[in-house]
C-alpha atoms as a PDB file:
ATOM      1  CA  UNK A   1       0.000   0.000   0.000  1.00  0.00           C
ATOM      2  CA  UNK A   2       2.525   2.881   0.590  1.00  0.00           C
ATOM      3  CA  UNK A   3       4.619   1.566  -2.309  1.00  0.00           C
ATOM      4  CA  UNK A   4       1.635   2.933  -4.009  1.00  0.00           C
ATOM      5  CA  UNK A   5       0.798   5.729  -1.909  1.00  0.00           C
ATOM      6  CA  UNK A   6       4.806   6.887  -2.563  1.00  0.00           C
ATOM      7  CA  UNK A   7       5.024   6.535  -6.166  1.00  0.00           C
ATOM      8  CA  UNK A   8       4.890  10.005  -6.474  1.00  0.00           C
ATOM      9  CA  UNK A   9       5.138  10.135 -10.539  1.00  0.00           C
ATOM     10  CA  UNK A  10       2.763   7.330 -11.364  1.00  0.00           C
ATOM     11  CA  UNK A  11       0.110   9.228 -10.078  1.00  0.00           C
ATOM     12  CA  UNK A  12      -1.457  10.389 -12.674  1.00  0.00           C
ATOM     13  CA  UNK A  13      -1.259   6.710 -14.624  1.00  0.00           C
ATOM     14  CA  UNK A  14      -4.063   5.570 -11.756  1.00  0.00           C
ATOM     15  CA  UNK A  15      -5.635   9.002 -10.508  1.00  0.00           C
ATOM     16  CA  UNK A  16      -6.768  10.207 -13.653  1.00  0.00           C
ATOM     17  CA  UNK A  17      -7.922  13.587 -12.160  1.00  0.00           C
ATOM     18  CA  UNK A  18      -4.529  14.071 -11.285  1.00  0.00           C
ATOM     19  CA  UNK A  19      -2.404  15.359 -14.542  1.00  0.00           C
ATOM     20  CA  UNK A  20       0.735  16.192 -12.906  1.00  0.00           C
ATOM     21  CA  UNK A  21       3.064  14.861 -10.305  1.00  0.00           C
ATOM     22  CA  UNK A  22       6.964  15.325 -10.522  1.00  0.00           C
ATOM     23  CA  UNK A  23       9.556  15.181  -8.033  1.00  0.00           C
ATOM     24  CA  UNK A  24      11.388  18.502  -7.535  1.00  0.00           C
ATOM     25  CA  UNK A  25      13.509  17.379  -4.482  1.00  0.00           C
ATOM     26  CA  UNK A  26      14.540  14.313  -2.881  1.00  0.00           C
ATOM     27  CA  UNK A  27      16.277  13.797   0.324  1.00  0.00           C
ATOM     28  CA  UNK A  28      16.286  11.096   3.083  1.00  0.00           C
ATOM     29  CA  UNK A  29      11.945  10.458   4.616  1.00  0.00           C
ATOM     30  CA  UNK A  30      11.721  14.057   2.719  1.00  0.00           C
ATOM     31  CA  UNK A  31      10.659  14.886  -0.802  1.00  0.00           C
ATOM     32  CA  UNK A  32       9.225  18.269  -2.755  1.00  0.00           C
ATOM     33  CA  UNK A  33       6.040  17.142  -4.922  1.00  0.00           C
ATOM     34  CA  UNK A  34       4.785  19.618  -7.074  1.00  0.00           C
ATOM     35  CA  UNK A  35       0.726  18.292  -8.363  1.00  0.00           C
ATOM     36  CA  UNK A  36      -1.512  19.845 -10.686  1.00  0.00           C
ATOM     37  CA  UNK A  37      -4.906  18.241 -10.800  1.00  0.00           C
ATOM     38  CA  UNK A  38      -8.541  19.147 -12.069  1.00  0.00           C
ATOM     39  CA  UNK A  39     -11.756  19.126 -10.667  1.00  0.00           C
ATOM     40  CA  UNK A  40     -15.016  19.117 -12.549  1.00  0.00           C
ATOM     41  CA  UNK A  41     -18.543  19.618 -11.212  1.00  0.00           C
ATOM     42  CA  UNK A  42     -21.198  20.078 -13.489  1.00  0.00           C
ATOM     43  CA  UNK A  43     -20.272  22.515 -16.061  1.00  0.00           C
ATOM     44  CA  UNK A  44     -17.185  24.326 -14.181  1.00  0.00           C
ATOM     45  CA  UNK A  45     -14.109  23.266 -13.092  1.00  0.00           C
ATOM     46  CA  UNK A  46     -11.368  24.207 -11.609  1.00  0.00           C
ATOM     47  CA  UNK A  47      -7.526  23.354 -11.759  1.00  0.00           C
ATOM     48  CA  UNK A  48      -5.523  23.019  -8.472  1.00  0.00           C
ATOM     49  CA  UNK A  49      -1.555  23.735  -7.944  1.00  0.00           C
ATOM     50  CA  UNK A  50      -0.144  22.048  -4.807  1.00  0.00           C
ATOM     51  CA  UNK A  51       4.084  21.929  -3.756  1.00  0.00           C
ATOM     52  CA  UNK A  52       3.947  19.441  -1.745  1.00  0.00           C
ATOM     53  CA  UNK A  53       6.641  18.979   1.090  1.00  0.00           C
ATOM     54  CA  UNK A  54       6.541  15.156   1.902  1.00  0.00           C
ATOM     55  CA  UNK A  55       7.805  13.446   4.868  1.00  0.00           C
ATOM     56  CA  UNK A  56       7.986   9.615   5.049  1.00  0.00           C
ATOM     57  CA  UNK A  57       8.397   7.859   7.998  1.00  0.00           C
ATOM     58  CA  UNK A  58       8.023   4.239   8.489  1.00  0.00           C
ATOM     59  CA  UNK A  59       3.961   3.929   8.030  1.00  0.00           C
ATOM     60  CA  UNK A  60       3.274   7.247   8.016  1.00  0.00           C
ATOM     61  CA  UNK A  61       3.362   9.623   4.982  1.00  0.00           C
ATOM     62  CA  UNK A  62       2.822  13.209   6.242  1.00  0.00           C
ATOM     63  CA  UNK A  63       2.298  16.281   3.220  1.00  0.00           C
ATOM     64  CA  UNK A  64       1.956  20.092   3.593  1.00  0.00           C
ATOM     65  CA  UNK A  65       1.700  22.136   0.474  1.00  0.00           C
ATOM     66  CA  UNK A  66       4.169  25.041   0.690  1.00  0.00           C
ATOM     67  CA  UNK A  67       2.656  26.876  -2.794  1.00  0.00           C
ATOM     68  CA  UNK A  68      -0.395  28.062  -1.652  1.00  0.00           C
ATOM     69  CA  UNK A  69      -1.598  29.408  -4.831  1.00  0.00           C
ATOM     70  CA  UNK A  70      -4.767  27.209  -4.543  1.00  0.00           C
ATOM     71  CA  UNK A  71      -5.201  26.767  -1.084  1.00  0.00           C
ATOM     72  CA  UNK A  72      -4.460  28.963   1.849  1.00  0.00           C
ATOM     73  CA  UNK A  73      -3.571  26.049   4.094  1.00  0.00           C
ATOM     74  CA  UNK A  74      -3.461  22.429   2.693  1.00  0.00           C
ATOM     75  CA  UNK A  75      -2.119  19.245   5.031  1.00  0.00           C
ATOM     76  CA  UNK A  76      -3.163  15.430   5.328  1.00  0.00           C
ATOM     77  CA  UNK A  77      -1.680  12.129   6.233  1.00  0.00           C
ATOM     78  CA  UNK A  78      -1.477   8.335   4.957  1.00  0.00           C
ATOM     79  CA  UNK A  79      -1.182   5.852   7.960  1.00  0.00           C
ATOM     80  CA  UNK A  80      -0.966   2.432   7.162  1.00  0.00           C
ATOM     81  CA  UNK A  81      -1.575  -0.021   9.933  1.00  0.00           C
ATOM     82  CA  UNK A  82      -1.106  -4.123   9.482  1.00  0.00           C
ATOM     83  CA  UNK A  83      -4.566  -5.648  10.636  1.00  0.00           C
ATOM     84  CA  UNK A  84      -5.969  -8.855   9.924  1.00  0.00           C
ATOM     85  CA  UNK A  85      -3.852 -10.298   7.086  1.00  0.00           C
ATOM     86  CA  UNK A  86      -4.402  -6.983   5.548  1.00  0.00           C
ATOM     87  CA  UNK A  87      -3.539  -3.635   5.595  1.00  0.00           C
ATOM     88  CA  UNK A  88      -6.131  -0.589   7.216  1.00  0.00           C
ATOM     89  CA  UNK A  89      -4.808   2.883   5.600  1.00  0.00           C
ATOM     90  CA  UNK A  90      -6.173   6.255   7.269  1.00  0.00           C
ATOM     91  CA  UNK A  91      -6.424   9.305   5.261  1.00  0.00           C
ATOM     92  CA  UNK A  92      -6.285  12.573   7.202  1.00  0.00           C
ATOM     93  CA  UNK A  93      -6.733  15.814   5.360  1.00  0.00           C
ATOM     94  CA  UNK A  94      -7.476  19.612   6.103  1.00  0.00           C
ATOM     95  CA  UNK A  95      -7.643  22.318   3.282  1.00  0.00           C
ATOM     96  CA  UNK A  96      -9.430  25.478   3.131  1.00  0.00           C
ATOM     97  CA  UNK A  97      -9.311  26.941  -0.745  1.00  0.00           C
ATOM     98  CA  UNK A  98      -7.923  29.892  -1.722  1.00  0.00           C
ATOM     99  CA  UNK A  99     -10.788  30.965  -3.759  1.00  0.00           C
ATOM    100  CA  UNK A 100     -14.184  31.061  -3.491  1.00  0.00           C
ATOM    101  CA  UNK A 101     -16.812  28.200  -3.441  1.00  0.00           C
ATOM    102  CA  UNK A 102     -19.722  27.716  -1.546  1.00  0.00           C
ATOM    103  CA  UNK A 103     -19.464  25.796   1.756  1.00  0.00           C
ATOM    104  CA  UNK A 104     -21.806  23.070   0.281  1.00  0.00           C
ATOM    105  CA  UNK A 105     -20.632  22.728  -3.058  1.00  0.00           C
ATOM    106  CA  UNK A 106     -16.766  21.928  -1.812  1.00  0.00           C
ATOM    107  CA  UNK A 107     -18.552  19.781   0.325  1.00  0.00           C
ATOM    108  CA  UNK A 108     -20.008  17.987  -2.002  1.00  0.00           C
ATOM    109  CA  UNK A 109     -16.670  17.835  -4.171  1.00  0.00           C
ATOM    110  CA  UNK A 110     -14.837  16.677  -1.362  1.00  0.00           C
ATOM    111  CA  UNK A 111     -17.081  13.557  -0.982  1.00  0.00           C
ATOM    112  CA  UNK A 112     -16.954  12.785  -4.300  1.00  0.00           C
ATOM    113  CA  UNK A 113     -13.671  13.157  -5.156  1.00  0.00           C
ATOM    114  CA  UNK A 114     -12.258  11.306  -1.842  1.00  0.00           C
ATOM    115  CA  UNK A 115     -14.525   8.556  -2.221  1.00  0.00           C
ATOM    116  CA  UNK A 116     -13.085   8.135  -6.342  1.00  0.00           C
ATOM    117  CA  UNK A 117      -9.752   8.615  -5.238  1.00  0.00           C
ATOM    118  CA  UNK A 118     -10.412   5.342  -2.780  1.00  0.00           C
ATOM    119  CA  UNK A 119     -11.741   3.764  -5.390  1.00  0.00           C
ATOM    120  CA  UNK A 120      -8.815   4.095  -7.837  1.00  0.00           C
ATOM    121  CA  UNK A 121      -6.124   3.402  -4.631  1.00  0.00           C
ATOM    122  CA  UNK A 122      -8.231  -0.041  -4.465  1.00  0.00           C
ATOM    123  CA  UNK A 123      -7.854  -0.892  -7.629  1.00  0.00           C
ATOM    124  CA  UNK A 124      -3.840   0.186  -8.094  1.00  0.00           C
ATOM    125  CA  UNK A 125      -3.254  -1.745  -5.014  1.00  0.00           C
ATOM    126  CA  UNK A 126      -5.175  -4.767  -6.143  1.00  0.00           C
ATOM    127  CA  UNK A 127      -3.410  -4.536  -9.370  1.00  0.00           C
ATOM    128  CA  UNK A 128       0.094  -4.489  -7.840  1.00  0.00           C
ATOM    129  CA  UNK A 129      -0.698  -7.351  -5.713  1.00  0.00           C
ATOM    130  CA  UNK A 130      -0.942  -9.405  -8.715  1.00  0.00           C
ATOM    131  CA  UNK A 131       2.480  -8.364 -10.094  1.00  0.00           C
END
């Protein structure tokens, strides 16, 4: 699972929404990840810069985006736990935009586009365990 989680630029091969994810830095449990992705509701969308500063430790993978040119504060965690012959993962995040949207519409976005993005992590980690 964080094999997949970490593989920075093969995002956008399984997270579709996702059209960019490069490396700028790398240095030992800390990378630089600079994202671009879209999101699409209805007729408008809207396209999202993050510069992600990563930290990897053991389980954990910790992210804060240090841009801020689409949100003003952006942070979340992956925490993957061994359980029952498997593995539970725990997604922690907390953005506010930096632009406008109604409180229910971003609601609504978030919902959607966390429960596809758990969706497509299923399915890349399902694919992998096949390799």
């Amino acid at each position: 699972a964080l094999a997949v989680l970490s593989d920075y630029e093969q995002i956008p091969r399984f997270m579709p929404d996702v059209r960019k994810s490069v490396i700028l830095e790398r240095g030992p449990k800390r990378l630089l990840v600079e994202q671009e992705a879209v999101s699409q509701f209805m007729m408008f969308s809207k396209k999202v810069h993050l510069v992600l500063e990563v930290f990897e430790d053991g389980n954990a993978i910790r992210f804060t985006d240090k841009s801020r040119k689409s949100f003003q504060s952006y942070e979340g965690s992956w925490l993957a736990e061994a359980k029952n012959g498997g593995t539970t993962i725990t997604y922690t995040l907390t953005a506010k935009p930096g632009f406008d949207v109604p409180e229910f519409i971003l609601k609504r976005l978030l919902k959607r586009d966390s429960g596809e993005m758990i969706n497509r992590l299923r399915q890349e980690f399902a694919a992998r365990a096949l390799r």
